[in-house]
Protein backbone atom coordinates (compact mmCIF):
# COMPACT_ATOMS: atom_id res chain seq x y z
CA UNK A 1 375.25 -19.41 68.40
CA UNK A 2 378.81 -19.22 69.14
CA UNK A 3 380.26 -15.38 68.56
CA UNK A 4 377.03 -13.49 69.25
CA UNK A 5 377.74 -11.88 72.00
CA UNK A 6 378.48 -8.00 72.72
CA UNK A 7 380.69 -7.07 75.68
CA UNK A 8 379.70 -4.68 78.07
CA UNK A 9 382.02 -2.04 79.74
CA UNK A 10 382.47 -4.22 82.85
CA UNK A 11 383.41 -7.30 80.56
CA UNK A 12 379.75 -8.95 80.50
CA UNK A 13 379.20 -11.04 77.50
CA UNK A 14 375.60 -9.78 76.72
CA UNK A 15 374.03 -12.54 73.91
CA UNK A 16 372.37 -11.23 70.69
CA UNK A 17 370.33 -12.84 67.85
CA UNK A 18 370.56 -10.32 64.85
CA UNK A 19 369.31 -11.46 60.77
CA UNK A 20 368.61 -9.89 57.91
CA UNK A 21 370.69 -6.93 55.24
CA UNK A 22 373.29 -4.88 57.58
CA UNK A 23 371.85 -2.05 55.17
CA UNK A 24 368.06 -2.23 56.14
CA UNK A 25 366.51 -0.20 59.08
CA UNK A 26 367.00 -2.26 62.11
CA UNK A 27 364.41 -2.90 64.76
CA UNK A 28 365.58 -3.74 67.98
CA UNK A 29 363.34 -6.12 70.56
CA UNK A 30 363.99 -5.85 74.14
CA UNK A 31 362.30 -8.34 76.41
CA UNK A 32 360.39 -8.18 79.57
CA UNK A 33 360.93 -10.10 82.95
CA UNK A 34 362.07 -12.74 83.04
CA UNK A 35 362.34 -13.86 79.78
CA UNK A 36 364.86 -13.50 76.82
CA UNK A 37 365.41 -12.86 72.88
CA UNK A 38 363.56 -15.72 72.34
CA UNK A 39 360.07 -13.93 73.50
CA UNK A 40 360.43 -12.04 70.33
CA UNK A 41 360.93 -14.86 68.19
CA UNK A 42 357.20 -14.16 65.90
CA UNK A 43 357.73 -10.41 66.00
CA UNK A 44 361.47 -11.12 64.75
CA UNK A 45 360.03 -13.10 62.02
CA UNK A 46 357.49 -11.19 60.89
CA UNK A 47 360.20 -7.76 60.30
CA UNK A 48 362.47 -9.94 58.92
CA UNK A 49 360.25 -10.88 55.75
CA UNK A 50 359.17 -6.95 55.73
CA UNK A 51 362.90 -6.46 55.01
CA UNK A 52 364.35 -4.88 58.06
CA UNK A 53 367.07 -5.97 60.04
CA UNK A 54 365.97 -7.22 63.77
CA UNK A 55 367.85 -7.75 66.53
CA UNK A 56 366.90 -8.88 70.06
CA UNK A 57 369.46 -9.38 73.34
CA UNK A 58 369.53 -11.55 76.47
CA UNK A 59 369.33 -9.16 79.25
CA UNK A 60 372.39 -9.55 81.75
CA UNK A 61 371.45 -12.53 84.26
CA UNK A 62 368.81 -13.85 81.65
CA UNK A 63 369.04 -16.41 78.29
CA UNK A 64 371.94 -16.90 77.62
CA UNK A 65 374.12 -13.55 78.64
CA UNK A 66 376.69 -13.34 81.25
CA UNK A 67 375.24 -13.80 84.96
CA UNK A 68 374.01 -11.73 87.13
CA UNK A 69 376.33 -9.26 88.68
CA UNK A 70 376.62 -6.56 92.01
CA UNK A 71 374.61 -4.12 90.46
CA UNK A 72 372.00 -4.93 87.90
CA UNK A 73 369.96 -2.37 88.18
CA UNK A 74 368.18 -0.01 85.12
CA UNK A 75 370.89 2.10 84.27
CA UNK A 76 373.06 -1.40 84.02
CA UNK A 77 370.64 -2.81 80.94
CA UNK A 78 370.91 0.42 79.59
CA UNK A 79 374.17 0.22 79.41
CA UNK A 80 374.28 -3.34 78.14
CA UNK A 81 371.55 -2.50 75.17
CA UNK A 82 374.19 0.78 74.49
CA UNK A 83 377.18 -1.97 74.07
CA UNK A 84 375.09 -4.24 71.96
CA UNK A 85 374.14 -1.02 69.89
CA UNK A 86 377.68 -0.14 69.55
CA UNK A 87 379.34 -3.46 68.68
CA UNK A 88 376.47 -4.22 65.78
CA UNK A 89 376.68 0.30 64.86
CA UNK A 90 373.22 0.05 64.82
CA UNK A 91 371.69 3.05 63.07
CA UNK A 92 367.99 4.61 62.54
CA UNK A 93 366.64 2.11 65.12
CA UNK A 94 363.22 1.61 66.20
CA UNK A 95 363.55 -0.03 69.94
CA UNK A 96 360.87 -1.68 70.79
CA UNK A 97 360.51 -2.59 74.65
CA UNK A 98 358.06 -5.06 76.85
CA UNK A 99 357.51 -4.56 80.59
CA UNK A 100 361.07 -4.37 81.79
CA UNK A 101 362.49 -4.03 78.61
CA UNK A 102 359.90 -0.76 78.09
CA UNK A 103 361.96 0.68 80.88
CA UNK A 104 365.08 -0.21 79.13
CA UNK A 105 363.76 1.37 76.17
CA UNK A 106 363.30 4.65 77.87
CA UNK A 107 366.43 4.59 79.48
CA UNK A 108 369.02 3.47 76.78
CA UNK A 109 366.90 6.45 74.24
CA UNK A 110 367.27 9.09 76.64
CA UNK A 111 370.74 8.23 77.84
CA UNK A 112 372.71 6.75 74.86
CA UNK A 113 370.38 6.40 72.35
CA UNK A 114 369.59 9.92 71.48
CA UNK A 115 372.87 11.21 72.63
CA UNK A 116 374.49 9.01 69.81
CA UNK A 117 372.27 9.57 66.70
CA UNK A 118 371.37 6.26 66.96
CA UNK A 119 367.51 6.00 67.35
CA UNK A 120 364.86 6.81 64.93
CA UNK A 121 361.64 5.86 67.35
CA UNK A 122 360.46 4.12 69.97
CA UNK A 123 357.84 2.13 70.94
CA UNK A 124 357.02 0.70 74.85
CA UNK A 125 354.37 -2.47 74.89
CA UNK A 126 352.67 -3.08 78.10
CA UNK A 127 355.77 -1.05 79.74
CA UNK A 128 356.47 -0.29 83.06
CA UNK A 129 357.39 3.27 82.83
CA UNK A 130 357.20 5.38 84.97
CA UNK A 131 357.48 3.25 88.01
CA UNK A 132 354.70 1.05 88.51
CA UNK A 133 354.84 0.32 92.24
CA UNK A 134 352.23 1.51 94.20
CA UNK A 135 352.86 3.99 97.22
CA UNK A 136 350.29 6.36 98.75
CA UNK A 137 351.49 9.34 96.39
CA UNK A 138 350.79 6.92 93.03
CA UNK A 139 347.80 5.19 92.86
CA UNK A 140 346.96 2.84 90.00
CA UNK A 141 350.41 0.27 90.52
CA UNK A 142 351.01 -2.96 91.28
CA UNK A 143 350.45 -3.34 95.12
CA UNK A 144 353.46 -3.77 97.68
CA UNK A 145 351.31 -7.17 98.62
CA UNK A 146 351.86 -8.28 94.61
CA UNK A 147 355.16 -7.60 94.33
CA UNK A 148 356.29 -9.35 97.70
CA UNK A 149 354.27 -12.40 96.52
CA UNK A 150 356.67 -12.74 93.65
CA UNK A 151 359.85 -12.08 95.55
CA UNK A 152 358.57 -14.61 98.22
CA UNK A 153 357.96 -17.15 95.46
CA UNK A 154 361.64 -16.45 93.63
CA UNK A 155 362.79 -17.54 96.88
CA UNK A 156 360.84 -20.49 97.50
CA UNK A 157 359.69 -22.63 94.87
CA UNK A 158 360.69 -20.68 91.57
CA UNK A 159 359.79 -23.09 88.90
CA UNK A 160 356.23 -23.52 90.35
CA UNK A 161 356.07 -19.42 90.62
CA UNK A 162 356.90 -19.28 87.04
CA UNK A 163 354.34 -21.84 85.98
CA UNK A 164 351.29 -20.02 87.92
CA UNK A 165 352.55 -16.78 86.52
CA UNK A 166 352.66 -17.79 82.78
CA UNK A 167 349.20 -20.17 82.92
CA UNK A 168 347.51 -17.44 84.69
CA UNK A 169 347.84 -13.55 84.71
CA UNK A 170 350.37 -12.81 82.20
CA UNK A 171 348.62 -14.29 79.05
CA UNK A 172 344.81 -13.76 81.23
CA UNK A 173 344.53 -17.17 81.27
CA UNK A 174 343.10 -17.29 84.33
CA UNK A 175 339.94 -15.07 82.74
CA UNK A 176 336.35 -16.72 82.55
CA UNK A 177 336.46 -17.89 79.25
CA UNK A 178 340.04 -17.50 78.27
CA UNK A 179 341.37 -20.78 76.38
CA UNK A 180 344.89 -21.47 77.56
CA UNK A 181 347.99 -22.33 75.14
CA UNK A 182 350.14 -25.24 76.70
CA UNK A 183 353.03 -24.05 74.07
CA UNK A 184 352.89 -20.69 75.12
CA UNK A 185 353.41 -21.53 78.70
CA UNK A 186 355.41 -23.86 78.39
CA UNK A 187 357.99 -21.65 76.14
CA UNK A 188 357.70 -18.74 79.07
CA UNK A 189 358.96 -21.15 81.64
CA UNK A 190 361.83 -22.65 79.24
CA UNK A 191 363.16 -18.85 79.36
CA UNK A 192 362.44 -17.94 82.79
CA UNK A 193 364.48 -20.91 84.33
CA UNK A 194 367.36 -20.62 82.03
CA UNK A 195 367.91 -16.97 84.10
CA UNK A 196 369.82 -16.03 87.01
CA UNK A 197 367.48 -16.32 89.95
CA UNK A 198 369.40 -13.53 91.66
CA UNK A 199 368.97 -10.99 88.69
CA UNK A 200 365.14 -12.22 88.26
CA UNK A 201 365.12 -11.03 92.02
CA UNK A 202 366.70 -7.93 91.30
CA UNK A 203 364.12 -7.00 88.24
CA UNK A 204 361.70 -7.09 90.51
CA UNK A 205 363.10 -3.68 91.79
CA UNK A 206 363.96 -2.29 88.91
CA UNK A 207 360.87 -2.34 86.71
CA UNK A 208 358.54 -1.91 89.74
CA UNK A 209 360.63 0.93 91.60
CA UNK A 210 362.52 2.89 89.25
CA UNK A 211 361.54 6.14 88.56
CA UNK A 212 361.81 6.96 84.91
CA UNK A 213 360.25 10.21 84.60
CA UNK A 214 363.36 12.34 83.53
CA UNK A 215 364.58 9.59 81.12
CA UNK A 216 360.50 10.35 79.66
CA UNK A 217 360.44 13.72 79.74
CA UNK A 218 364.37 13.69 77.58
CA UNK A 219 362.81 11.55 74.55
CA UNK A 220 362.36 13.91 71.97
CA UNK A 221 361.86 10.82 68.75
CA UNK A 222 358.53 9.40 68.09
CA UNK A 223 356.97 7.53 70.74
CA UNK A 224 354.03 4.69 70.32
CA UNK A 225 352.62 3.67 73.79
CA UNK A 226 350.82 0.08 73.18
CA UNK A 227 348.73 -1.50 76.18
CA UNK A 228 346.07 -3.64 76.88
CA UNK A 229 343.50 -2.40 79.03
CA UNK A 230 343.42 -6.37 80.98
CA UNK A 231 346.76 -6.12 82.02
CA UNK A 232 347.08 -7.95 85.10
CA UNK A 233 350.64 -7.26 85.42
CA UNK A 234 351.27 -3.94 84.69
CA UNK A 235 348.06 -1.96 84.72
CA UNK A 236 347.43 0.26 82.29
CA UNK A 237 346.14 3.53 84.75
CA UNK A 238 349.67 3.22 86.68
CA UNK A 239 351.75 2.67 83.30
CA UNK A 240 350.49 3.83 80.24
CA UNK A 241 348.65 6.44 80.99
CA UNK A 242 350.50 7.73 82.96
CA UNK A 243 353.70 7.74 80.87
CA UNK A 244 351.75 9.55 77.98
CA UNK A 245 351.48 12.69 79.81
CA UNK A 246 355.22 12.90 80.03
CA UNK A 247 356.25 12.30 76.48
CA UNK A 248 356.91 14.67 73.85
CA UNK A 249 355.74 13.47 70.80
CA UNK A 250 353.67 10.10 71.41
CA UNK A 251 350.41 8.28 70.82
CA UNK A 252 349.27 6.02 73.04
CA UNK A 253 346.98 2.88 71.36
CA UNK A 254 344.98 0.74 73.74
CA UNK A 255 343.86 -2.60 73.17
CA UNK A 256 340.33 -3.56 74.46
CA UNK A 257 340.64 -6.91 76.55
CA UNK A 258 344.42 -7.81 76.19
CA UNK A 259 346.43 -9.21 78.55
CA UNK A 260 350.08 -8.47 79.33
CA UNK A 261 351.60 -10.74 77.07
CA UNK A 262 349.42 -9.69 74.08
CA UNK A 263 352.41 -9.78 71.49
CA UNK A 264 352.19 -13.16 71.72
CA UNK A 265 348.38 -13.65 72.51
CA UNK A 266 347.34 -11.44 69.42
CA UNK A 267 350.64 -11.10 67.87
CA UNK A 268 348.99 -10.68 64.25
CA UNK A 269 347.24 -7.25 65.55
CA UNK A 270 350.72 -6.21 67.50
CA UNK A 271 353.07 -6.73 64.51
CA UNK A 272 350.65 -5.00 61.67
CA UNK A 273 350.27 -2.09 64.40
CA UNK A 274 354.07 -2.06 64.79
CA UNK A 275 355.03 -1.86 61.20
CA UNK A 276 352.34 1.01 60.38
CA UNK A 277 354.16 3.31 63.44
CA UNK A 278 357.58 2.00 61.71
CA UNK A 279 356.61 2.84 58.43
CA UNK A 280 354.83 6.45 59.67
């Protein structure tokens, strides 16, 4: 798609996918690690024939955005969403943010969002706010162990890495019982390798590290925390419920048994979910 692109303060051309009536409400999709736009292809759809207006960006150093850079860090995708914001004068928004992109969310409300008039609400899915590493002062993150793992894999054999990841905890594939989708898989790989490998490394510090308790505490819109209470990825006790004791106005829905990826596992229960808070 030749011409979609915002640029970013620095010069970054950050890629965007945005359909539907420049007058409707838009919702905005931003994407976890390390994926792109393309993750929110059936929740895209679905708005779209509600009559909103969607849009959905390729993080810097993912899809199909500018490389990785010297300092991609949160307050960097922040920044980027704020351009992307800017160049489409996007209006009333409801941001809606997965894993990394949660922490985005939070981030680009409290900091530009807000500040602008541009937001209406906000809703974080499987997030990773506040940070989600574990240290002996937070209990309930992802362990130091997990998150080397990863980094030891990005620098090995990333393809493989990716594969094990997406067949296994981030759909809970790897559950007794679960029945795996091929496509699914598949489709996560396809966007994970067409990233940076450098800024994939990098993510791995900023959604497990960050500490996005002030950028929390400064949302003052409407707030809808979604999570499944199976997430292998980001669990729920270091995340979610964690994060609802420092909003302002939120409510926090849990989902009995899902995994991580659960917009895409039980994407018909996300979406209808989504649309009531949007419509509230």
């Amino acid at each position: 798609m030749p011409g979609n692109f915002a640029t970013a303060d620095d010069g970054a051309r950050i890629f965007y996918q945005a359909r539907g009536p420049r007058e409707a409400q838009p919702i905005v999709f931003h994407h976890g690690w390390p994926l792109s736009s393309d993750d929110w292809e059936v929740q895209m759809r679905f708005f779209l024939e509600h009559g909103y207006r969607v849009v959905a960006h390729d993080r810097r150093g993912h899809g199909r955005s500018t490389q990785a850079g010297p300092a991609d860090d949160m307050d960097r995708h922040a920044a980027d969403a704020a351009a992307v914001a800017a160049h489409l004068d996007l209006r009333d928004a409801v941001h809606v943010g997965h894993s990394i992109g949660g922490g985005e969310v939070a981030r680009y409300v409290a900091r530009h969002g807000q500040p602008q008039g541009r937001v209406a609400k906000a809703v974080l899915l499987g997030s990773v706010t506040p940070p989600v590493a574990r240290h002996a002062g937070r209990a309930g993150g992802v362990p130091t162990r997990v998150l080397e793992e990863i980094r030891t894999g990005l620098a090995g054999d990333r393809a493989q890495l990716f594969a094990d990841f997406a067949a296994g905890p981030f759909y809970g594939f790897n559950r007794p019982g679960a029945r795996a989708h091929p496509g699914l898989v598949h489709n996560w790989c396809r966007q994970a390798l067409m990233g940076c490998a450098k800024a994939q490394y990098d993510g791995i510090r900023a959604f497990a590290e960050t500490d996005q308790t002030a950028d929390l505490r400064a949302i003052t819109v409407p707030v809808l925390v979604m999570h499944g209470d199976d997430d292998q990825v980001v669990p729920i006790a270091g995340a979610a419920l964690r994060a609802v004791s420092l909003l302002r106005h939120c409510t926090l829905q849990v989902y009995a048994g899902c995994p991580h990826g659960m917009h895409a596992t039980h994407a018909q229960v996300i979406n209808e979910d989504l649309l009531a808070f949007v419509r509230s």
